[in-house]
C-alpha atoms as a PDB file:
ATOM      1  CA  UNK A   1       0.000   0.000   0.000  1.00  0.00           C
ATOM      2  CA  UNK A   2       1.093   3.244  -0.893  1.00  0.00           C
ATOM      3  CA  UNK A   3       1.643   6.024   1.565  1.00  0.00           C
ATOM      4  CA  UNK A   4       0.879   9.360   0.846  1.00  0.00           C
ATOM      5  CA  UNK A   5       3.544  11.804   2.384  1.00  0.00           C
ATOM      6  CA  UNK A   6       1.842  14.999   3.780  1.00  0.00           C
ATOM      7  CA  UNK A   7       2.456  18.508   2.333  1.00  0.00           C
ATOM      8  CA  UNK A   8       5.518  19.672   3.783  1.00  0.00           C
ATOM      9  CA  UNK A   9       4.290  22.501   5.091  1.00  0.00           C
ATOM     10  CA  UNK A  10       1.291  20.755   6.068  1.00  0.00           C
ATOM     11  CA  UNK A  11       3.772  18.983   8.319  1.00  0.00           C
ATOM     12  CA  UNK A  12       5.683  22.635   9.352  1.00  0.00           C
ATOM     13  CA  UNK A  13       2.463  23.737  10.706  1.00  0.00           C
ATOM     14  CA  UNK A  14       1.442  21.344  12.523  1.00  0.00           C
ATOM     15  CA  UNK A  15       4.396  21.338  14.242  1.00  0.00           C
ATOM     16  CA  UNK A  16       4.406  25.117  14.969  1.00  0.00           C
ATOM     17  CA  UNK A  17       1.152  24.819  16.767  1.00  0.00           C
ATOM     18  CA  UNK A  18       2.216  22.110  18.855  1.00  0.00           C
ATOM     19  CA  UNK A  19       5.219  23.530  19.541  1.00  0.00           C
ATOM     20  CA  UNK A  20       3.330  26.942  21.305  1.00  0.00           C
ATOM     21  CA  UNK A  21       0.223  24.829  22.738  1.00  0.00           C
ATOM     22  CA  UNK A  22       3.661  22.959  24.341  1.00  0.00           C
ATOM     23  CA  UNK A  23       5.164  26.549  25.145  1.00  0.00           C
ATOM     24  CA  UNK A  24       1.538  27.778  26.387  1.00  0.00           C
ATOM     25  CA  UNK A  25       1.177  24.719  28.460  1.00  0.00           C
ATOM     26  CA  UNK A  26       4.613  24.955  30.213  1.00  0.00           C
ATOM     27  CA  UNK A  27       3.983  28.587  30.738  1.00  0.00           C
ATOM     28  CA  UNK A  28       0.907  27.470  32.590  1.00  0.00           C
ATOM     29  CA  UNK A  29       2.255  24.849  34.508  1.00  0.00           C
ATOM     30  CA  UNK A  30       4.933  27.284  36.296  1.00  0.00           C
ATOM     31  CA  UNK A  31       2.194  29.688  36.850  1.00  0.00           C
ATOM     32  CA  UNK A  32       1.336  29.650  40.981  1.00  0.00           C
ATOM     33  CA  UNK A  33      -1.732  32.048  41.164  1.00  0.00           C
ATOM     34  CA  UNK A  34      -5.076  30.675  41.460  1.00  0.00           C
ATOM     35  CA  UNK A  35      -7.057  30.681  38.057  1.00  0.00           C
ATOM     36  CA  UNK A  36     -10.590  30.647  37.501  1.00  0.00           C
ATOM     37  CA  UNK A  37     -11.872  27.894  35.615  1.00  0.00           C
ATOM     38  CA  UNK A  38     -13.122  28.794  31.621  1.00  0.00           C
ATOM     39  CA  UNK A  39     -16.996  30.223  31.640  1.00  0.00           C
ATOM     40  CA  UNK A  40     -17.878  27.798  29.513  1.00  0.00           C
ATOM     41  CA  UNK A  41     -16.649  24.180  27.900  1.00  0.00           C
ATOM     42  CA  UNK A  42     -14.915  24.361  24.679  1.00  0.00           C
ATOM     43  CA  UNK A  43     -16.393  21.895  22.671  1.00  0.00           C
ATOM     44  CA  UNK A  44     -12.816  20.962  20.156  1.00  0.00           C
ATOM     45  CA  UNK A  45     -14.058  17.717  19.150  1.00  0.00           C
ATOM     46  CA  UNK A  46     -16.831  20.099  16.978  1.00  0.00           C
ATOM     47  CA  UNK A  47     -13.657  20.636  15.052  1.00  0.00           C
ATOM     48  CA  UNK A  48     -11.186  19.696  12.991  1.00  0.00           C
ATOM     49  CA  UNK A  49      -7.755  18.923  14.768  1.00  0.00           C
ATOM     50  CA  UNK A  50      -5.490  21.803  13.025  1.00  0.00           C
ATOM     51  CA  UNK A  51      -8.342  24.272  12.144  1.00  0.00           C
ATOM     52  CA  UNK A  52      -7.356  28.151  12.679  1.00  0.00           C
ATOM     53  CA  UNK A  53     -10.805  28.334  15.011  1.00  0.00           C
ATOM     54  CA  UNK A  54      -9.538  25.547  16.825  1.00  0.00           C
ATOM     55  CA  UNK A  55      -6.139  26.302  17.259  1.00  0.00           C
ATOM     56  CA  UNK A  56      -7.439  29.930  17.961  1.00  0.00           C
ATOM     57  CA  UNK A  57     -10.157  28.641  20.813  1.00  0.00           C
ATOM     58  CA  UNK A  58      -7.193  26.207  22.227  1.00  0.00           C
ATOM     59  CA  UNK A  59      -4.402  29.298  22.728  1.00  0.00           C
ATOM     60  CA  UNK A  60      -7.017  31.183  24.663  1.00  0.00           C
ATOM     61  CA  UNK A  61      -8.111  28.240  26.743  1.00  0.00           C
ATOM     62  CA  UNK A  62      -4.542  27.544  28.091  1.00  0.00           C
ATOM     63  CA  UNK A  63      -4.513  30.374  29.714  1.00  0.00           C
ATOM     64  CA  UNK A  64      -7.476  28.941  31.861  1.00  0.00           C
ATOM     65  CA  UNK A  65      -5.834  25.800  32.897  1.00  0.00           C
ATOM     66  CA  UNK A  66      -5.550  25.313  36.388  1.00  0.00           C
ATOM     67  CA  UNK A  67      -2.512  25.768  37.897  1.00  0.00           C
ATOM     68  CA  UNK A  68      -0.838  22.545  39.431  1.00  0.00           C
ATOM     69  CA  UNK A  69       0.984  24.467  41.754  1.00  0.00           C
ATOM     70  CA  UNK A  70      -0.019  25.532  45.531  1.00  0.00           C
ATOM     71  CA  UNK A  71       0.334  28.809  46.609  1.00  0.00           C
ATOM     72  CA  UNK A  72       3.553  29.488  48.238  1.00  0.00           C
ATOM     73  CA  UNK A  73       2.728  29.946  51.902  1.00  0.00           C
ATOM     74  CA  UNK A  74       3.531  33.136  53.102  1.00  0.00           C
ATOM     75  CA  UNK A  75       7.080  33.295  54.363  1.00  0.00           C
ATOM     76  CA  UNK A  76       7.925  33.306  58.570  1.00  0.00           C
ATOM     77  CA  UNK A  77      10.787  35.779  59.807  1.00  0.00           C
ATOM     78  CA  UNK A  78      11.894  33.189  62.386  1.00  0.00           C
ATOM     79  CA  UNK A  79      15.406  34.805  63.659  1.00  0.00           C
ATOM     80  CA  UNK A  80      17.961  32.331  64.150  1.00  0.00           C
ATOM     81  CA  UNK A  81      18.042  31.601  67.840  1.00  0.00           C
ATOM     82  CA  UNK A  82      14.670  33.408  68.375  1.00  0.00           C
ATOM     83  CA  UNK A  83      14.381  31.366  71.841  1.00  0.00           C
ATOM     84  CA  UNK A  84      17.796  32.168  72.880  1.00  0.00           C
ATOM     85  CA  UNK A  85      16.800  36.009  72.146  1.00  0.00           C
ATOM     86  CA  UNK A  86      13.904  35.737  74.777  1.00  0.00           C
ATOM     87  CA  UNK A  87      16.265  34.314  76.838  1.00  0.00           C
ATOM     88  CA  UNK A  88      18.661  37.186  76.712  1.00  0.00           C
ATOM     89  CA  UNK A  89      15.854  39.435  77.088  1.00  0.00           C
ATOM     90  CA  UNK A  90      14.761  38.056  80.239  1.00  0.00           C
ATOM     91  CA  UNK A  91      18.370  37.746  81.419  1.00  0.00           C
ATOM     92  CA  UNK A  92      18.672  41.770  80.264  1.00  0.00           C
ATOM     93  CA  UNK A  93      15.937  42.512  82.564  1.00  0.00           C
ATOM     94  CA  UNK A  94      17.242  40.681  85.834  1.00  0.00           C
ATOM     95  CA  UNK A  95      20.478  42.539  85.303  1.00  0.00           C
ATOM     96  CA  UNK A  96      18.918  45.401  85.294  1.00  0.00           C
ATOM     97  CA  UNK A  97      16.976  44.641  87.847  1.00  0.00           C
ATOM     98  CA  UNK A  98      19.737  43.319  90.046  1.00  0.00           C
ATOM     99  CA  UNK A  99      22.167  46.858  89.431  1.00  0.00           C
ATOM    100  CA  UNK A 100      19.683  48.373  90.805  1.00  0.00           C
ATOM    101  CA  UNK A 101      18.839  46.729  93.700  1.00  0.00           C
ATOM    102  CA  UNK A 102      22.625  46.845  94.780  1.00  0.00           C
ATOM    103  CA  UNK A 103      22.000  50.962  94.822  1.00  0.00           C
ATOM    104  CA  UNK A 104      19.501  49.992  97.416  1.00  0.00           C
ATOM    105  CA  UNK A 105      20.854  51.148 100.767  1.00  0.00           C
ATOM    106  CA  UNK A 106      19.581  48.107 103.259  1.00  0.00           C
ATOM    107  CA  UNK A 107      20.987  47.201 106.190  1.00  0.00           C
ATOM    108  CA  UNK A 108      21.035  45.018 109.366  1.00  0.00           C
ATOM    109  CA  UNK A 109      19.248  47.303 111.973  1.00  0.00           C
ATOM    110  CA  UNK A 110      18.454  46.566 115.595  1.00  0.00           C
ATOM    111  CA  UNK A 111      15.094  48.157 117.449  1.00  0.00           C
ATOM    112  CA  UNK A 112      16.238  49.645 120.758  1.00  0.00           C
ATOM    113  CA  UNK A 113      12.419  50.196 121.937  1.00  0.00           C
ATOM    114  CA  UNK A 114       9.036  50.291 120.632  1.00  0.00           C
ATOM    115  CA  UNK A 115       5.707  51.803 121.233  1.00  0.00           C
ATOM    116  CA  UNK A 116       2.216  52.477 120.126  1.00  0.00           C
ATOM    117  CA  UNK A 117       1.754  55.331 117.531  1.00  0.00           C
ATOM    118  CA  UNK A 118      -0.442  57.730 119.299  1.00  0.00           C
ATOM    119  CA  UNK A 119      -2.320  58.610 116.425  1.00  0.00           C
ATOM    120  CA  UNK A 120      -2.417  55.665 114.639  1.00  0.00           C
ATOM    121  CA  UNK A 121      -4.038  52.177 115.512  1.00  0.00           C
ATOM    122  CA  UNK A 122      -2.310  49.829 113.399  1.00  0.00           C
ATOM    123  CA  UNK A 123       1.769  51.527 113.345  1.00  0.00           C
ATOM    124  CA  UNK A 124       4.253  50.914 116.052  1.00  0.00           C
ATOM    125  CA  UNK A 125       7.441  53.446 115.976  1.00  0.00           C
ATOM    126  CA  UNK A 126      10.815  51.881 116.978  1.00  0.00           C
ATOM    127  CA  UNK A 127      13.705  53.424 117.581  1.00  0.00           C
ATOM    128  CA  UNK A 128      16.521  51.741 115.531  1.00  0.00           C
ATOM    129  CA  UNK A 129      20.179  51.361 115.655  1.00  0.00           C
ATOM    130  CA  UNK A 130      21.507  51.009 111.818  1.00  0.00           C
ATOM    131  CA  UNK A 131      25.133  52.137 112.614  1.00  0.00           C
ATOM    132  CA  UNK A 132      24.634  55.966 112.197  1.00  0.00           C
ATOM    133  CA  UNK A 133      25.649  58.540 114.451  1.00  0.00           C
ATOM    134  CA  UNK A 134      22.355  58.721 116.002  1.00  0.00           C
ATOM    135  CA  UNK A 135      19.531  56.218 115.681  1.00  0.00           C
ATOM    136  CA  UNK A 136      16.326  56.574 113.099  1.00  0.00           C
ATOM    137  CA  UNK A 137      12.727  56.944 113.912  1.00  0.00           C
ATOM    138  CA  UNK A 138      10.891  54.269 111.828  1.00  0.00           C
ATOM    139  CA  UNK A 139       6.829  53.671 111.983  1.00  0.00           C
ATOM    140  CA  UNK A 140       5.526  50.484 110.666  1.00  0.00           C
ATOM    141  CA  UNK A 141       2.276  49.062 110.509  1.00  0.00           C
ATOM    142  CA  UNK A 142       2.541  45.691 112.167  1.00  0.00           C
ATOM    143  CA  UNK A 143       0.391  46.562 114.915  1.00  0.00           C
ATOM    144  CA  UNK A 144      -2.269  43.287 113.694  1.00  0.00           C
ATOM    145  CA  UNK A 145       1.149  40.838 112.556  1.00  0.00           C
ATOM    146  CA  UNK A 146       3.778  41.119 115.145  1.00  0.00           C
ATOM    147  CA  UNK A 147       3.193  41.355 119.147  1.00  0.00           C
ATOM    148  CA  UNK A 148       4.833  44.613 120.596  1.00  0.00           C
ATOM    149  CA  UNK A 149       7.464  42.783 123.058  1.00  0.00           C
ATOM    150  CA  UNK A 150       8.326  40.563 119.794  1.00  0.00           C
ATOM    151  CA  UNK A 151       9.808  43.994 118.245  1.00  0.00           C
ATOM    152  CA  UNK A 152      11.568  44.924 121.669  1.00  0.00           C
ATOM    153  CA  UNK A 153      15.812  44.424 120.924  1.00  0.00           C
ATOM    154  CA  UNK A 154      16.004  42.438 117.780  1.00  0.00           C
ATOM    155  CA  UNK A 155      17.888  42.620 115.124  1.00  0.00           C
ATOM    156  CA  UNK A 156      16.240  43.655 111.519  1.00  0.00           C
ATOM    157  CA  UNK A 157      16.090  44.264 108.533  1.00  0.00           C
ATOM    158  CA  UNK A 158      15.960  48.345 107.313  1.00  0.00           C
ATOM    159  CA  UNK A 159      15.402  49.649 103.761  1.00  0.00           C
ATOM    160  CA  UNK A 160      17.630  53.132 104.563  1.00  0.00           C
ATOM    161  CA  UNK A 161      17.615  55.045 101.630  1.00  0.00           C
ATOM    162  CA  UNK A 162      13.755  55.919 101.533  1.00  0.00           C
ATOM    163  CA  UNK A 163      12.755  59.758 101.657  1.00  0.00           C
ATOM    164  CA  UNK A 164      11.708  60.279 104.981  1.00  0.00           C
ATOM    165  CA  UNK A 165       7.690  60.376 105.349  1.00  0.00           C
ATOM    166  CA  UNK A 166       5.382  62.106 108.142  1.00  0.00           C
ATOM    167  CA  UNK A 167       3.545  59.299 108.878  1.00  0.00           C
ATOM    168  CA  UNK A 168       0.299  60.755 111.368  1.00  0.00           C
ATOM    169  CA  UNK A 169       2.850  63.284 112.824  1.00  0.00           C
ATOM    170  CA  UNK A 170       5.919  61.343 113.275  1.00  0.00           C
ATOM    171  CA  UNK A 171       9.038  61.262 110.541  1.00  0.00           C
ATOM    172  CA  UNK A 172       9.670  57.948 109.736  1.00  0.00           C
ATOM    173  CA  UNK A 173      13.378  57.860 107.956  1.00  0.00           C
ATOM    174  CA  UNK A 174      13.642  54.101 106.921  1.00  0.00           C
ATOM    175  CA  UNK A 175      11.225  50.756 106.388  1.00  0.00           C
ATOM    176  CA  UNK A 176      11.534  47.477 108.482  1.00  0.00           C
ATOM    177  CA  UNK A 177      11.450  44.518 105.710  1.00  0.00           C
ATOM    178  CA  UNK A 178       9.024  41.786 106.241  1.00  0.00           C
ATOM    179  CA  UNK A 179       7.805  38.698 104.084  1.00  0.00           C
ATOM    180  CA  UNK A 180       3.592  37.958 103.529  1.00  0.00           C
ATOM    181  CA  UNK A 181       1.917  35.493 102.443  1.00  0.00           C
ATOM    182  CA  UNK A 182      -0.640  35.970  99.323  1.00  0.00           C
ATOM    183  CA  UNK A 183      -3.776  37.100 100.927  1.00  0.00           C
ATOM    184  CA  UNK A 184      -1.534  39.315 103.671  1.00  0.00           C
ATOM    185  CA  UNK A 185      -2.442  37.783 106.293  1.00  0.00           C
ATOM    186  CA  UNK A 186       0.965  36.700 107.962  1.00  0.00           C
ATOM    187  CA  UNK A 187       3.617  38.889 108.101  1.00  0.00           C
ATOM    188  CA  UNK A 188       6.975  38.177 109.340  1.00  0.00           C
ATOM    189  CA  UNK A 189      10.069  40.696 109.780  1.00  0.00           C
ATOM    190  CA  UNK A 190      13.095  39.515 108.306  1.00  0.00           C
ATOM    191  CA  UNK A 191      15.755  38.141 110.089  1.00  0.00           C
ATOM    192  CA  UNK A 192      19.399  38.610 109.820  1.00  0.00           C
ATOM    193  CA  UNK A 193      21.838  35.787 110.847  1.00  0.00           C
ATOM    194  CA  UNK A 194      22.899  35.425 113.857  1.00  0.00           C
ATOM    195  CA  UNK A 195      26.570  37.358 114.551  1.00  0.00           C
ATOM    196  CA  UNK A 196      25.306  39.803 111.774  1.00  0.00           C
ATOM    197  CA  UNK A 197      26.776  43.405 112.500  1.00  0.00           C
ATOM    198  CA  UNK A 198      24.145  46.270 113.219  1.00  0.00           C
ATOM    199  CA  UNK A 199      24.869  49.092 110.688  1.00  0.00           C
ATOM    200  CA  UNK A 200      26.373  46.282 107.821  1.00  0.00           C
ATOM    201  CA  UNK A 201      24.922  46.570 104.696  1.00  0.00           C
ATOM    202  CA  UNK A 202      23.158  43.781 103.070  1.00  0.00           C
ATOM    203  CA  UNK A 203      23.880  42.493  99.415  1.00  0.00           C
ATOM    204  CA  UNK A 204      22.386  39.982  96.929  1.00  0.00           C
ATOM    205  CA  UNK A 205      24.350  37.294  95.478  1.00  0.00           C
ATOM    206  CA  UNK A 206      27.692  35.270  96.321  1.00  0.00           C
ATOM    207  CA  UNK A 207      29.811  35.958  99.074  1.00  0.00           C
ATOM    208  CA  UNK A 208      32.213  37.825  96.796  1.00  0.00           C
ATOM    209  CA  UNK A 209      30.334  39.833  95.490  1.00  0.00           C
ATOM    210  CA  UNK A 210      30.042  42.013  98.846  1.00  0.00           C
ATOM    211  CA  UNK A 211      33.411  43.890  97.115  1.00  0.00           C
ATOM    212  CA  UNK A 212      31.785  44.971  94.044  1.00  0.00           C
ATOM    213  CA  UNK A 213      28.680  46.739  95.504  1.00  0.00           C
ATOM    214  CA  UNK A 214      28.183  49.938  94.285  1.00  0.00           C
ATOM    215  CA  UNK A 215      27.242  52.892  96.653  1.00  0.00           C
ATOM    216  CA  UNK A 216      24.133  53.265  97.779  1.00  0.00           C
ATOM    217  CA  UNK A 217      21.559  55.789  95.446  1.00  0.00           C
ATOM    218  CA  UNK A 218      20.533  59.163  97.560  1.00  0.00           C
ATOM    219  CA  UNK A 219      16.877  59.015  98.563  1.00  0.00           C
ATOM    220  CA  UNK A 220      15.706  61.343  95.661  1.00  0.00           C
ATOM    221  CA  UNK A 221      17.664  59.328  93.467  1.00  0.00           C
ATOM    222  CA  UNK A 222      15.541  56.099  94.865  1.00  0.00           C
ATOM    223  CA  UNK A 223      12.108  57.958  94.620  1.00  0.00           C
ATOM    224  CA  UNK A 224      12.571  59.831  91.047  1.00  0.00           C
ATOM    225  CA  UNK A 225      13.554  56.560  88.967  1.00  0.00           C
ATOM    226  CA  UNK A 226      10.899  54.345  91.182  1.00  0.00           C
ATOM    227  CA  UNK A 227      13.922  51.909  91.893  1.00  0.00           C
ATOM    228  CA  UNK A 228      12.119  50.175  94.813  1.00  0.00           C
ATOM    229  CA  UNK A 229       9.001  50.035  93.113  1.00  0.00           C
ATOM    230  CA  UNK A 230      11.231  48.623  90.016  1.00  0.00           C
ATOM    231  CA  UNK A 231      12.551  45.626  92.338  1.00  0.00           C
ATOM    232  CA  UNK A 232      10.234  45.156  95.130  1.00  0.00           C
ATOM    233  CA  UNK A 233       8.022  42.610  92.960  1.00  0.00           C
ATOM    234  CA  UNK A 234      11.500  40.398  92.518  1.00  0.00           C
ATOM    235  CA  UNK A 235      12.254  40.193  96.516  1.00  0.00           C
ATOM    236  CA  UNK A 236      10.179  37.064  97.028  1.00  0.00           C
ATOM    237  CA  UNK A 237      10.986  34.082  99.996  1.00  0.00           C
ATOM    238  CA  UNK A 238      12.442  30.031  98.666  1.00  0.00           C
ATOM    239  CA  UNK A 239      10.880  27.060 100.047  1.00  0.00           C
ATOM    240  CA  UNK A 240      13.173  27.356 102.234  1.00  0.00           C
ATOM    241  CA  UNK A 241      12.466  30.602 103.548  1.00  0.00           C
ATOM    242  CA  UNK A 242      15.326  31.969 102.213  1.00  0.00           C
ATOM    243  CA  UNK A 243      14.998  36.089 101.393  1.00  0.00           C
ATOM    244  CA  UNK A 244      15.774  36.563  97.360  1.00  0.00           C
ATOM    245  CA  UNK A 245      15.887  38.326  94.702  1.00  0.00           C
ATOM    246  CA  UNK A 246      15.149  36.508  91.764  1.00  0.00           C
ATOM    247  CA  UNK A 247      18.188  34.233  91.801  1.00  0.00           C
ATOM    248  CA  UNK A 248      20.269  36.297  94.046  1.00  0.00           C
ATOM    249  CA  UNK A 249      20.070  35.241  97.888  1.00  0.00           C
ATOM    250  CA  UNK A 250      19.869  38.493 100.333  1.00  0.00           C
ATOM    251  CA  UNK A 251      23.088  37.749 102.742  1.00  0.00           C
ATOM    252  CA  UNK A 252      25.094  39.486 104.788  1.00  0.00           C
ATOM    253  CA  UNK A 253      29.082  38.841 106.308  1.00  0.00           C
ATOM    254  CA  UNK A 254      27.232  36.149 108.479  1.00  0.00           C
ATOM    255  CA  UNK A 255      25.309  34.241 106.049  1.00  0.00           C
ATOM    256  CA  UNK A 256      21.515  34.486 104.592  1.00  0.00           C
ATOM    257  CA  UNK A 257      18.660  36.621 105.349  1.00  0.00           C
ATOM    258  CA  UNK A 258      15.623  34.503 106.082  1.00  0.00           C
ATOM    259  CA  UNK A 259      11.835  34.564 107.354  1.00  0.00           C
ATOM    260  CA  UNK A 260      11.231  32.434 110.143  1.00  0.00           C
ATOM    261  CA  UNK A 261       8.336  30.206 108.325  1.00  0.00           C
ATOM    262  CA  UNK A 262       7.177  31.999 105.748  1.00  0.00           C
ATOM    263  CA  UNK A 263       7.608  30.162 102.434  1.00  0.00           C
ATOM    264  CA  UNK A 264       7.210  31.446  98.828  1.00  0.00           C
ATOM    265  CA  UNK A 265       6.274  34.746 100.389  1.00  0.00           C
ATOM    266  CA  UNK A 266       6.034  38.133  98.753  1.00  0.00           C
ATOM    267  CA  UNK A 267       9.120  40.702 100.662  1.00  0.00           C
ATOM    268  CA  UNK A 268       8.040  44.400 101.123  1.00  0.00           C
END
C-alpha cells in the first residue's frame, strides 16, 4: 500500500502549533496564582484537529488551565536563635533589675524600743540602731502581725535610703522589711543571721560579690527613677524561707537573710 507523504508545510504547521500549545502549556504549569476555571466548555471535538478556530479557541483556553501548583505559603521571619533572644531578654531585665537593687541602701538594723503610735491604731514606731551617728525613727504598721514585746531588741532588717515620710505626725526615715503570704495575712520581719553586725549593709548574690557593691543611690535618686518600686516585685521568699531576689540570695558577712516560716512569700 502506498503512503501518501503529507504537504511539507502541512507537516511545518502542525508542528508550529504544537510547539506553542507545548510553550503555552509549560507557561501554565509554572504559573502559581489561582485561576478561575473557563466560563464555559470548549467543545474541540466540533472541530477539525489543526483548524485556525480551533487552534485559535485552544491558545485562549490555556490560559485557563488550572494551575498545578499551591500557593507558596507566606514566608515566617523566624530569627535564628529566636528562643535564645527571649532568653537574653529576660536575662537583660534581671540585670537590670539586680544593678539596681545593689544601689539599694539596706541594712542590718536593731530596734532599741518600741511603742504604740499615738495617732495611729495599726503603726508601732521603733527606735533603731543602723550604725549611724544617732539612731532613726521608723513607723511600721505591724500593729495586727507582730506582738509589741516581739519587736523589743532584735535585730532587723531596714530599707535606709527611703525619703523620709510624716507618717500621722511622726518622721519615719527608713522601712523594716518583712515577708507575707498571698492574701496578707501573715507577716513576718526579716531576720538577719545570727553574729550579723548592726549598721552592715546587706547584698544579693555570692559571698564575693560584697566587694563589688556599688554605693548606695541618695533618697531622691531612689524615689525619682521608682527603683524600689522597680525591684520590690522580685524580693520574694524560697521554700526554704530563704529572702531573694530573683536568683540572688539576700546575705550578709554572716550568712543568709531569712523569714522564720514563711515560704514562697512576697518581701516588702
Amino acid at each position: 500500500m502506498a503512503v501518501m507523504p503529507l504537504p511539507t508545510n502541512t507537516i511545518a504547521s502542525s508542528a508550529n502549533v504544537l510547539k506553542a500549545g507545548g510553550a503555552q502549556l509549560l507557561w501554565s504549569f509554572s504559573k502559581c496564582s489561582r485561576l478561575q476555571p473557563h466560563p464555559r466548555p470548549l467543545a474541540f471535538h466540533s472541530l477539525p484537529l489543526f483548524s485556525a478556530d480551533n487552534i485559535r479557541r485552544r491558545r485562549r483556553s490555556v490560559r485557563w488551565l488550572p494551575s498545578f501548583c499551591t500557593e507558596a505559603a507566606t514566608p515566617v521571619s523566624v530569627a535564628a536563635g529566636a528562643d535564645n533572644n527571649v532568653e537574653d531578654d529576660g536575662e537583660k531585665k534581671m540585670r537590670m533589675i539586680k544593678e539596681a537593687a545593689d544601689t539599694l541602701d539596706i541594712r542590718v538594723g536593731r530596734v532599741l524600743r518600741a511603742w504604740r503610735h499615738e495617732e495611729a491604731d495599726s503603726l508601732y514606731v521603733e527606735e533603731v540602731d543602723v550604725g549611724e551617728p544617732e539612731t532613726r525613727i521608723i513607723c511600721s504598721g505591724l500593729v495586727n502581725y507582730v506582738p509589741l514585746h516581739h519587736l523589743q531588741d532584735r535585730n532587723v532588717v531596714v530599707l535606709a535610703n527611703l525619703k523620709p515620710r510624716n507618717m500621722r505626725g511622726v518622721k519615719s526615715c527608713g522601712m523594716l522589711m518583712a515577708a507575707s503570704d498571698a492574701s496578707h495575712e501573715n507577716v513576718e520581719l526579716l531576720v538577719p543571721p545570727e553574729g550579723s553586725l548592726t549598721g552592715e549593709r546587706i547584698w544579693f548574690g555570692s559571698e564575693n560579690e560584697k566587694e563589688s557593691q556599688p554605693a548606695a543611690a541618695t533618697p531622691n535618686q531612689i524615689q525619682k527613677k521608682k527603683i524600689w518600686e522597680l525591684v520590690q516585685p522580685h524580693l520574694k521568699t524560697d521554700a526554704s524561707c530563704t529572702a531573694m531576689l530573683g536568683v540572688h540570695v539576700m546575705r550578709t558577712s554572716a550568712g543568709v537573710v531569712v523569714s522564720t516560716s514563711l515560704k514562697n512569700a512576697n518581701i516588702s
